[in-house]
N, C-alpha and C. Protein backbone atom coordinates (compact mmCIF):
# COMPACT_ATOMS: atom_id res chain seq x y z
N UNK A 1 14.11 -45.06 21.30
CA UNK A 1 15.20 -45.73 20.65
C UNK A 1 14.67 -46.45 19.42
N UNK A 2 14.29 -45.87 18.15
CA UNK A 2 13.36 -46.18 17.47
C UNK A 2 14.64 -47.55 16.34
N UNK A 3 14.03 -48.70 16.08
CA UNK A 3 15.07 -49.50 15.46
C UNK A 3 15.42 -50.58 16.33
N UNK A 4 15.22 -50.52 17.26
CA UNK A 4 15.29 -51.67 18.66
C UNK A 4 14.09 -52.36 18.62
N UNK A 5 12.90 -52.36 18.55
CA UNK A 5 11.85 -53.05 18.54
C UNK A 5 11.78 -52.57 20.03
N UNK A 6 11.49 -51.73 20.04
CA UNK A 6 11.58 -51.06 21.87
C UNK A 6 9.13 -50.48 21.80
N UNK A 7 8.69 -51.27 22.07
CA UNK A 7 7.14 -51.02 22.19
C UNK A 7 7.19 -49.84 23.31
N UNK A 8 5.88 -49.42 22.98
CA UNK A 8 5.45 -48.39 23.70
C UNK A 8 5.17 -48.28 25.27
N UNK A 9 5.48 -47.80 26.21
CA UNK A 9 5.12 -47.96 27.44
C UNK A 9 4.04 -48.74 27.82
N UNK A 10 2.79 -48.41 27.32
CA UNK A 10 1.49 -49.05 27.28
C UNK A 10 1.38 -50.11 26.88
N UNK A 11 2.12 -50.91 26.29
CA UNK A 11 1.90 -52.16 25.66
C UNK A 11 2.46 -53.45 27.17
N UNK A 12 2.85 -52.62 28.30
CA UNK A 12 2.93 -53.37 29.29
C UNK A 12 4.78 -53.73 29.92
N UNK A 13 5.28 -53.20 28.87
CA UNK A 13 6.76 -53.83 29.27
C UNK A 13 7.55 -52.97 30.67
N UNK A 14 8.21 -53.75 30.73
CA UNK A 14 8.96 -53.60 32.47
C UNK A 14 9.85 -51.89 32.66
N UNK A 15 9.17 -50.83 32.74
CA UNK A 15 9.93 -49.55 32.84
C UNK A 15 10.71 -49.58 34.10
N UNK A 16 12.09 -49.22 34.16
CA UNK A 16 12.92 -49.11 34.85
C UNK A 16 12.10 -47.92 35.98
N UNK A 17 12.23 -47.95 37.44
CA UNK A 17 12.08 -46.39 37.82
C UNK A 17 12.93 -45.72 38.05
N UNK A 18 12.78 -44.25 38.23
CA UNK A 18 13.83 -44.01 38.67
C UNK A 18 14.86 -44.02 39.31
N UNK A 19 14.63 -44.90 40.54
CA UNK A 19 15.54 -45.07 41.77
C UNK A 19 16.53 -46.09 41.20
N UNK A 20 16.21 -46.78 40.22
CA UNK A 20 17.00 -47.44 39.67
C UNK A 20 18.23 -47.49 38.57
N UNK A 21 17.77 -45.89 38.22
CA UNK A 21 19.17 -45.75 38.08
C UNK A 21 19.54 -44.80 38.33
N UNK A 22 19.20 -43.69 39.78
CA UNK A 22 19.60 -43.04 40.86
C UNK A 22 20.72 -44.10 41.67
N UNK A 23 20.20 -45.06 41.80
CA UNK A 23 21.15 -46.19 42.63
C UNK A 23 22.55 -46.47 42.08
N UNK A 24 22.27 -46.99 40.59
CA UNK A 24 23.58 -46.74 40.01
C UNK A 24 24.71 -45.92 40.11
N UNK A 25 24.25 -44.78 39.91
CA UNK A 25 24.70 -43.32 39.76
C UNK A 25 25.68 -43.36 40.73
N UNK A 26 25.05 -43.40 41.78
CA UNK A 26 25.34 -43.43 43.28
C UNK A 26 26.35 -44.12 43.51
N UNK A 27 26.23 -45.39 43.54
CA UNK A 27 27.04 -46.47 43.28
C UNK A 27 28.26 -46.43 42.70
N UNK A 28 28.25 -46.28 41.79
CA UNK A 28 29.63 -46.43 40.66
C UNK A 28 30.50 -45.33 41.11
N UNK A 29 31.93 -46.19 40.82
CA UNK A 29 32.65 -45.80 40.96
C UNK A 29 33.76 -45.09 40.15
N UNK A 30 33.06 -45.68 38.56
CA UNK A 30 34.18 -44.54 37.47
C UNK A 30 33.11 -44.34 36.49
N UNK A 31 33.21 -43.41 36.24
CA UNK A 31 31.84 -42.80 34.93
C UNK A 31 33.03 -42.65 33.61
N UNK A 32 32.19 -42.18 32.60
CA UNK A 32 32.74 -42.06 31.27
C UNK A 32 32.21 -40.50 30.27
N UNK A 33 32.72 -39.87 30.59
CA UNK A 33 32.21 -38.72 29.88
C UNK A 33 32.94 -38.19 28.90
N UNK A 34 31.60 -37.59 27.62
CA UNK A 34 32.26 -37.26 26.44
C UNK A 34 32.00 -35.72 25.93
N UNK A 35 32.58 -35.20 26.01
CA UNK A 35 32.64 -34.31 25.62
C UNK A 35 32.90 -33.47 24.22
N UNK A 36 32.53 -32.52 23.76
CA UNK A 36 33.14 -32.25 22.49
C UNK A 36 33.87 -30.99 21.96
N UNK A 37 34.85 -31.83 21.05
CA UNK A 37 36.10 -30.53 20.96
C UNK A 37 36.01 -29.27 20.11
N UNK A 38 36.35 -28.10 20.20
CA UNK A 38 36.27 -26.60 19.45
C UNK A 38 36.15 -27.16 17.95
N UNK A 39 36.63 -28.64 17.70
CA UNK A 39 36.60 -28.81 16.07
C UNK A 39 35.41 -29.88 15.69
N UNK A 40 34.39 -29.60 17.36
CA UNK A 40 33.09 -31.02 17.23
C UNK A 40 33.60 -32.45 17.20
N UNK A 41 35.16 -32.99 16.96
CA UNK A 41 35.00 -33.98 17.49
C UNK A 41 34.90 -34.65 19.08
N UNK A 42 34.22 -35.69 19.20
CA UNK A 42 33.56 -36.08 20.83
C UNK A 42 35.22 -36.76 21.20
N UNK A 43 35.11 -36.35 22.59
CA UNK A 43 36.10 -37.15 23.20
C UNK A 43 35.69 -37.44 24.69
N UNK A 44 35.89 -38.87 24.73
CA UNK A 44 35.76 -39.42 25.98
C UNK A 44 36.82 -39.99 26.85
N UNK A 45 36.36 -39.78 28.35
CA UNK A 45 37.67 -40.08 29.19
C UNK A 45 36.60 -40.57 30.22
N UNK A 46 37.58 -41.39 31.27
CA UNK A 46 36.85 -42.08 32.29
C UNK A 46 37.24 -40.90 33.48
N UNK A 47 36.01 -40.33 34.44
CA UNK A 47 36.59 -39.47 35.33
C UNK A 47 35.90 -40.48 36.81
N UNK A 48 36.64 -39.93 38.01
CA UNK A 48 35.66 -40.59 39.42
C UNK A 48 34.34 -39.08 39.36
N UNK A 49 33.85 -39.19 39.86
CA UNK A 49 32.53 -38.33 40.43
C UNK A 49 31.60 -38.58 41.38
N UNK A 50 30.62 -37.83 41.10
CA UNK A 50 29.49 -38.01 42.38
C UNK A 50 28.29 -37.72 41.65
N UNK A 51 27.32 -38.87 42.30
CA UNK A 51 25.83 -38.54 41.86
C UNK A 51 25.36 -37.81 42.98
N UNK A 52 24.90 -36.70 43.49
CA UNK A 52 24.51 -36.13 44.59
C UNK A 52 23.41 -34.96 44.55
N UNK A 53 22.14 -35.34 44.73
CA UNK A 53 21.19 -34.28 45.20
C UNK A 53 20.90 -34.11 43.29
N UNK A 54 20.63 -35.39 42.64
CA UNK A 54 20.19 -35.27 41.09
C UNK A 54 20.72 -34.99 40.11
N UNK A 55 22.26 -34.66 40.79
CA UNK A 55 23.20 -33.96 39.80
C UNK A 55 24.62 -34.82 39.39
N UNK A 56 25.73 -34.86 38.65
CA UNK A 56 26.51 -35.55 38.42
C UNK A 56 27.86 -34.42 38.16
N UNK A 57 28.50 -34.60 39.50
CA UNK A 57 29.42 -33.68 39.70
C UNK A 57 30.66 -34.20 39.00
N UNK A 58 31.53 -34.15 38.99
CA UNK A 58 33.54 -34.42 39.20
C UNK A 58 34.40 -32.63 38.70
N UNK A 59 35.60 -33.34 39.05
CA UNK A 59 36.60 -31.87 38.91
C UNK A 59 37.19 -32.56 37.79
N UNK A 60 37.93 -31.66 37.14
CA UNK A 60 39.04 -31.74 36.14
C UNK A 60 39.92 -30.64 35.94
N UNK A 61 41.35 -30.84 35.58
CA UNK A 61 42.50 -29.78 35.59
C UNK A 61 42.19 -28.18 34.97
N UNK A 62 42.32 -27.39 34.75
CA UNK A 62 41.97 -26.39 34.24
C UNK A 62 42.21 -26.70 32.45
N UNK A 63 43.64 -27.21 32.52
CA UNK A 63 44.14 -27.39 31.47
C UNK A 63 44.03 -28.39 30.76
N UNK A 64 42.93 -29.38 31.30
CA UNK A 64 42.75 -31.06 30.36
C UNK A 64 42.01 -30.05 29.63
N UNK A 65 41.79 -31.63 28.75
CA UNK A 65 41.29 -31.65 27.23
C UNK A 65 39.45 -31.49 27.47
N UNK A 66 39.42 -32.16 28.80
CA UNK A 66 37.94 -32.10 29.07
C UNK A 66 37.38 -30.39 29.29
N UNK A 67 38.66 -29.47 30.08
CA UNK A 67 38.08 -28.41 30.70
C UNK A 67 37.96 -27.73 29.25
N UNK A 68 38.85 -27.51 28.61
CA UNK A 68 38.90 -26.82 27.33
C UNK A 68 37.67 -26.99 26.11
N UNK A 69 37.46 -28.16 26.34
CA UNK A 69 35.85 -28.89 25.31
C UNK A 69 35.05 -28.00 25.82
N UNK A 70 34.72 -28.17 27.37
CA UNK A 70 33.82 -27.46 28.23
C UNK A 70 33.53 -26.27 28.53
N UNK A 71 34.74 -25.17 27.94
CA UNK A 71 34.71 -23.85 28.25
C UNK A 71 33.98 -23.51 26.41
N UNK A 72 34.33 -24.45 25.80
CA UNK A 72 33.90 -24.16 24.28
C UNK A 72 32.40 -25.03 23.64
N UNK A 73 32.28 -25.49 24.39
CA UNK A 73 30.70 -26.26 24.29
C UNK A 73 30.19 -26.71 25.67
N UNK A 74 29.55 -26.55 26.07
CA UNK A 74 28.95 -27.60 27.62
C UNK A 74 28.52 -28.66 27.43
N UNK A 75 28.08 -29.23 26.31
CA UNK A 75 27.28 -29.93 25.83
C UNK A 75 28.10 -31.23 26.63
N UNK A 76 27.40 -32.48 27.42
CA UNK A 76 28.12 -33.43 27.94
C UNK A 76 27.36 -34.55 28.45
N UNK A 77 28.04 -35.85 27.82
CA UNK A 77 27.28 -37.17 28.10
C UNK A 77 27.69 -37.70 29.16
N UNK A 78 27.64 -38.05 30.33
CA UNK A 78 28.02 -39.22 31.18
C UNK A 78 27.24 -40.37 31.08
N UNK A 79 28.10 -41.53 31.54
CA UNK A 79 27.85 -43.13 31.03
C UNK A 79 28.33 -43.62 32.45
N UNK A 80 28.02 -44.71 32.72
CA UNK A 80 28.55 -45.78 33.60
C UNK A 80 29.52 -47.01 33.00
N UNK A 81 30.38 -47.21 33.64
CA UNK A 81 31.12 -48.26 33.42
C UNK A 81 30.41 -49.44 32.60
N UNK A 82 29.06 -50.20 33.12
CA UNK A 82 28.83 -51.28 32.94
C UNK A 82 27.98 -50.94 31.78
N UNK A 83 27.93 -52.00 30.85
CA UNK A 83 27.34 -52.62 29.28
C UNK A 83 25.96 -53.17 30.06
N UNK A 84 26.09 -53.56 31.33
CA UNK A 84 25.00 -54.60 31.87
C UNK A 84 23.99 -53.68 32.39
N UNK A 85 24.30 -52.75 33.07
CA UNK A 85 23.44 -52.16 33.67
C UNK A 85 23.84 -50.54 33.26
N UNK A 86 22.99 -50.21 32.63
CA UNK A 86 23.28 -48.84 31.59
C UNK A 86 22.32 -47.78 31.94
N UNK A 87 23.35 -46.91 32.66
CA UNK A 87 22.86 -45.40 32.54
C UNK A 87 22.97 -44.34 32.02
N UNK A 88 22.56 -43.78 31.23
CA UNK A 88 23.49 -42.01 30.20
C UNK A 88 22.42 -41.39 30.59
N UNK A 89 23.26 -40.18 30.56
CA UNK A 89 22.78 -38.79 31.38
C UNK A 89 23.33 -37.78 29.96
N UNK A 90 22.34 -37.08 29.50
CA UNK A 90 22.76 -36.06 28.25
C UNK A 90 22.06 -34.68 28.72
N UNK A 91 23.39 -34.08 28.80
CA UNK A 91 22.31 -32.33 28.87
C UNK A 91 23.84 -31.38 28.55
N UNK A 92 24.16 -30.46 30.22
CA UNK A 92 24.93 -29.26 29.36
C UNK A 92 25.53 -29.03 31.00
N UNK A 93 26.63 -28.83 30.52
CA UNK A 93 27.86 -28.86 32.08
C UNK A 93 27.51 -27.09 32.67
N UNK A 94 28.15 -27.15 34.03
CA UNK A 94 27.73 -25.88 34.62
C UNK A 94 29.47 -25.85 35.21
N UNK A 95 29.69 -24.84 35.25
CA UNK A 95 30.69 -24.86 36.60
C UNK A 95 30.38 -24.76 38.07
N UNK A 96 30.87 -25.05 38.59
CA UNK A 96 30.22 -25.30 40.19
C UNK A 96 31.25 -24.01 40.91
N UNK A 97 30.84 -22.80 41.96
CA UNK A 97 31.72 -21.62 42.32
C UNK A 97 30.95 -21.53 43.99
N UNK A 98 30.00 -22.60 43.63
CA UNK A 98 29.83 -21.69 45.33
C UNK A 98 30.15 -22.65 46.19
N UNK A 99 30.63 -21.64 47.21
CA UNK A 99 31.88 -22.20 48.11
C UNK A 99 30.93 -23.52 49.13
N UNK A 100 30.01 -23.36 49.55
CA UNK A 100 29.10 -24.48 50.45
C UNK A 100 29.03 -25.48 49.68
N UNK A 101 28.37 -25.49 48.43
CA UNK A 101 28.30 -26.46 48.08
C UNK A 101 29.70 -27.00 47.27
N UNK A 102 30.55 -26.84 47.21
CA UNK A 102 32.14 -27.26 46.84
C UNK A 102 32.48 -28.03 48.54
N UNK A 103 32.07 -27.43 49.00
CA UNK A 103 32.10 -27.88 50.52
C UNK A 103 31.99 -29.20 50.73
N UNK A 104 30.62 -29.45 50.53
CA UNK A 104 29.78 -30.53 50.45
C UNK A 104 30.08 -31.71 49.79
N UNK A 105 30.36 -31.12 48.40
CA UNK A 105 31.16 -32.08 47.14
C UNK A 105 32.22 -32.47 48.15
N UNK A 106 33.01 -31.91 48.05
CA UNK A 106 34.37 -32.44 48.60
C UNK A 106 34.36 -33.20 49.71
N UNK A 107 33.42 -33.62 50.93
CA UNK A 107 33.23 -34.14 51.78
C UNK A 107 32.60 -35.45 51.65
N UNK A 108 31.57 -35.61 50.31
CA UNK A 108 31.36 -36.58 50.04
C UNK A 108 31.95 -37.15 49.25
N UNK A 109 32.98 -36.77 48.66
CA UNK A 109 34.07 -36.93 47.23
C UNK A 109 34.65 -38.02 48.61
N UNK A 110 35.57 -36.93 49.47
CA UNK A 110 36.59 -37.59 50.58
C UNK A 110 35.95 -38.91 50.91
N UNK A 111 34.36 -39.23 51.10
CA UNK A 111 33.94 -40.38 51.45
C UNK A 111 33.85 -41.56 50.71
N UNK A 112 33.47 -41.17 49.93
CA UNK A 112 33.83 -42.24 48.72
C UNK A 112 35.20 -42.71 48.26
N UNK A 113 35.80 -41.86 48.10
CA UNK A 113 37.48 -41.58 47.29
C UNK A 113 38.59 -42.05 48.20
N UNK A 114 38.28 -41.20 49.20
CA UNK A 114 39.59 -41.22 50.41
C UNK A 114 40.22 -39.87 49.92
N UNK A 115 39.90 -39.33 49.02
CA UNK A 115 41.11 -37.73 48.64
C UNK A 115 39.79 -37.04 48.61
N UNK A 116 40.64 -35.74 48.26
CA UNK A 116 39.96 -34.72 48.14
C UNK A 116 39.80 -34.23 46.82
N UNK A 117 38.65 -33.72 46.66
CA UNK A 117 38.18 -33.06 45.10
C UNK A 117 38.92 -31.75 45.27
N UNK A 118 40.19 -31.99 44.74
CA UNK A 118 40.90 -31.06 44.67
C UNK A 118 41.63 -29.96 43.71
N UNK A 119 41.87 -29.05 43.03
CA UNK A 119 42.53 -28.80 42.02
C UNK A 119 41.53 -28.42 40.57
N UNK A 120 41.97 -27.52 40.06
CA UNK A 120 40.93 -27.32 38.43
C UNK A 120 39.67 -26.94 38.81
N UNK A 121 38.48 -27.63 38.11
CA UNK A 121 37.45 -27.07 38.19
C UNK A 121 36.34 -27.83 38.61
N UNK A 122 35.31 -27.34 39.47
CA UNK A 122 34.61 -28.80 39.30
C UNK A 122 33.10 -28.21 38.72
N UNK A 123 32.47 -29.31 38.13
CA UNK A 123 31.72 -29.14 36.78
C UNK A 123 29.92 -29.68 37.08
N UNK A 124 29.20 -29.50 36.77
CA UNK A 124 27.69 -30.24 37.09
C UNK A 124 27.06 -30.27 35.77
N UNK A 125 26.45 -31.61 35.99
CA UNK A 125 25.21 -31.49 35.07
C UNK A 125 24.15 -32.21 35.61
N UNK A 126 23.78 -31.29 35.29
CA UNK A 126 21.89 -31.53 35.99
C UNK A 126 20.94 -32.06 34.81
N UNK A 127 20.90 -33.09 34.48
CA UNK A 127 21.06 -33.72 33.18
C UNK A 127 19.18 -33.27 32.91
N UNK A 128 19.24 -33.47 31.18
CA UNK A 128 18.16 -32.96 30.12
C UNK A 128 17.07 -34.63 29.69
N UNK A 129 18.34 -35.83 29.55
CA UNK A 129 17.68 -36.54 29.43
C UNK A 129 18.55 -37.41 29.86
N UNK A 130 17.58 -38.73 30.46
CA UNK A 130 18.63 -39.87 30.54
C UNK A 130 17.86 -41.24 30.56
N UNK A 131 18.57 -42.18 30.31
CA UNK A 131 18.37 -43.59 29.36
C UNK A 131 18.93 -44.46 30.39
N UNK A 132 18.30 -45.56 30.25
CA UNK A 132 19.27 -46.90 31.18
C UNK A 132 18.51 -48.27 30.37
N UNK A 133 18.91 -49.17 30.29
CA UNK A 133 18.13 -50.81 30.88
C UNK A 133 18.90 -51.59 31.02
N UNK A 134 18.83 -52.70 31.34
CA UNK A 134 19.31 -53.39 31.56
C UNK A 134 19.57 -54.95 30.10
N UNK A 135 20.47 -54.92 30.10
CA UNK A 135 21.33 -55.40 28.88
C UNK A 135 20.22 -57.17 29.06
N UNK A 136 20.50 -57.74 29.88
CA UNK A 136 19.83 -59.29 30.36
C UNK A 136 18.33 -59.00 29.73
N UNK A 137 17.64 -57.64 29.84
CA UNK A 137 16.05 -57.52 29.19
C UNK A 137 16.23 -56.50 28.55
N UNK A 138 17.04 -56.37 27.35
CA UNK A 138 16.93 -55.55 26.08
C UNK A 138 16.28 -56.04 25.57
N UNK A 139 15.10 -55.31 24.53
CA UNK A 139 14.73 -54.05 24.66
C UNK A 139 13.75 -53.56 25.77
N UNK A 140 13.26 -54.65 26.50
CA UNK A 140 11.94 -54.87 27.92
C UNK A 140 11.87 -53.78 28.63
N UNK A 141 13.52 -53.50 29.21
CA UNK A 141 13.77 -52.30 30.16
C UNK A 141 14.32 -50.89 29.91
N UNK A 142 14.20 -51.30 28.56
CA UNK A 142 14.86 -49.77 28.20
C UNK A 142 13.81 -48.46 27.85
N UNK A 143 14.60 -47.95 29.17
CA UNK A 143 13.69 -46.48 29.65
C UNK A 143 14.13 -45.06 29.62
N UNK A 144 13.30 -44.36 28.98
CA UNK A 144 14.21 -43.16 29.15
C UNK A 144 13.02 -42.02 29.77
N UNK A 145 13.93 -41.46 30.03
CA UNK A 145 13.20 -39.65 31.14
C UNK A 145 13.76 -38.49 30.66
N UNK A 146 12.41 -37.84 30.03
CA UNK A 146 13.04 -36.38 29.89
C UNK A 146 12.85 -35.56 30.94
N UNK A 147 13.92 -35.08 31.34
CA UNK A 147 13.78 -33.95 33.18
C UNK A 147 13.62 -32.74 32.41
N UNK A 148 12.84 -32.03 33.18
CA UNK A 148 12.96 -30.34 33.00
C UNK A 148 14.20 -29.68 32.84
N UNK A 149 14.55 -28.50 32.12
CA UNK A 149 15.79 -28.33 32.05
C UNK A 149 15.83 -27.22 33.23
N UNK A 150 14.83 -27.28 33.93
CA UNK A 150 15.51 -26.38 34.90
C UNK A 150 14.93 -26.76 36.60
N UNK A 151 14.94 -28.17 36.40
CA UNK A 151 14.46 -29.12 37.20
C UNK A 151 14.95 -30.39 37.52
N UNK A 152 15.65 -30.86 38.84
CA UNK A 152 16.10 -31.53 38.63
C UNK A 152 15.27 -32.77 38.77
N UNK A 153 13.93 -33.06 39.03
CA UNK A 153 12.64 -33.82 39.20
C UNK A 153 12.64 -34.91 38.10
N UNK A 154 12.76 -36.19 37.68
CA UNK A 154 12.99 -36.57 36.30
C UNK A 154 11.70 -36.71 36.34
N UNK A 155 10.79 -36.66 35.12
CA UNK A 155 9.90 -37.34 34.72
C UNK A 155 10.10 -38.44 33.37
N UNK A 156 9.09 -39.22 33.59
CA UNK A 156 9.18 -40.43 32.30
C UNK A 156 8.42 -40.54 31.14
C-alpha cells in the first residue's frame, strides 16, 4: 500500500495472521461486492454469503446486474461491512455446478441465514489477493497475502 507510510514486514510491525481475517470472513454477516460492468464501470451491492473451506461463496438472480457483470468479466472484489476491521478479497468469480457441494453451501447458508441459498446462480471466489488491518493500528496492521491462483493456501 505504497503512500501510507506502511514499513516493511521486517522492520517489526504487528502482521495480521491469517486466522484473523479467516475469522472475519466467517463471521460477518453482509459482505460488499463489486463487480464490473460490459462498459468497465464497477458496481457494488451488499450480498449475504459464506466464507467456507477458503472460499467466498453467495447466489444471485440470473438476471441482476451482478450476474450479468459476471458472465462478462469475473473479475470481483469482496469487502466486509466494517471500516474497523477490514478485509478485501480480489481475484476472479467461478460459478459453482456441482451438485454436493451446492449441497453443502446451502446447508450452511440455512445455518447461518435461516433460508435457503436458493434461486439464480451461486458464484465462488477463491481469492488472488487479500488485504485487512485494523483501522485503531493503521498503518501497524495492515497486511496483505498473495494466495496461489490455484491454491487456496494464503501465503504472506
Amino acid at each position: 500500500m505504497p503512500g501510507y507510510g506502511i514499513q516493511p514486514a521486517e522492520d517489526g510491525r504487528g502482521l495480521l495472521p491469517w486466522s484473523w481475517a479467516s475469522e472475519r470472513l466467517q463471521q460477518a454477516r453482509s459482505y460488499w461486492i463489486i463487480t464490473v460492468t460490459p462498459d468497465g464501470k464497477p458496481h457494488a451491492a451488499p450480498v449475504w454469503g459464506l466464507w467456507f473451506e477458503q472460499g467466498f461463496y453467495f447466489a444471485t438472480g440470473d438476471r441482476s446486474q451482478k450476474a450479468a457483470n459476471l458472465r462478462a468479466n469475473a473479475s470481483l472484489v469482496v469487502h466486509l461491512e466494517s471500516g474497523d476491521e477490514v478485509v478485501i478479497l480480489e481475484g476472479w468469480a467461478q460459478g459453482v455446478v456441482e451438485e454436493g457441494l451446492l449441497r453443502k453451501l446451502d446447508q450452511a447458508y440455512f445455518a447461518k441465514y435461516g433460508v435457503h441459498m436458493a434461486g439464480g446462480s451461486t458464484y465462488a471466489l477463491l481469492p488472488e489477493k487479500a488485504f485487512a488491518w485494523e483501522e485503531s493500528d493503521f498503518p501497524g496492521t495492515a497486511t496483505r497475502w498473495q494466495l496461489a491462483p490455484d491454491s487456496s493456501s494464503p501465503g504472506a
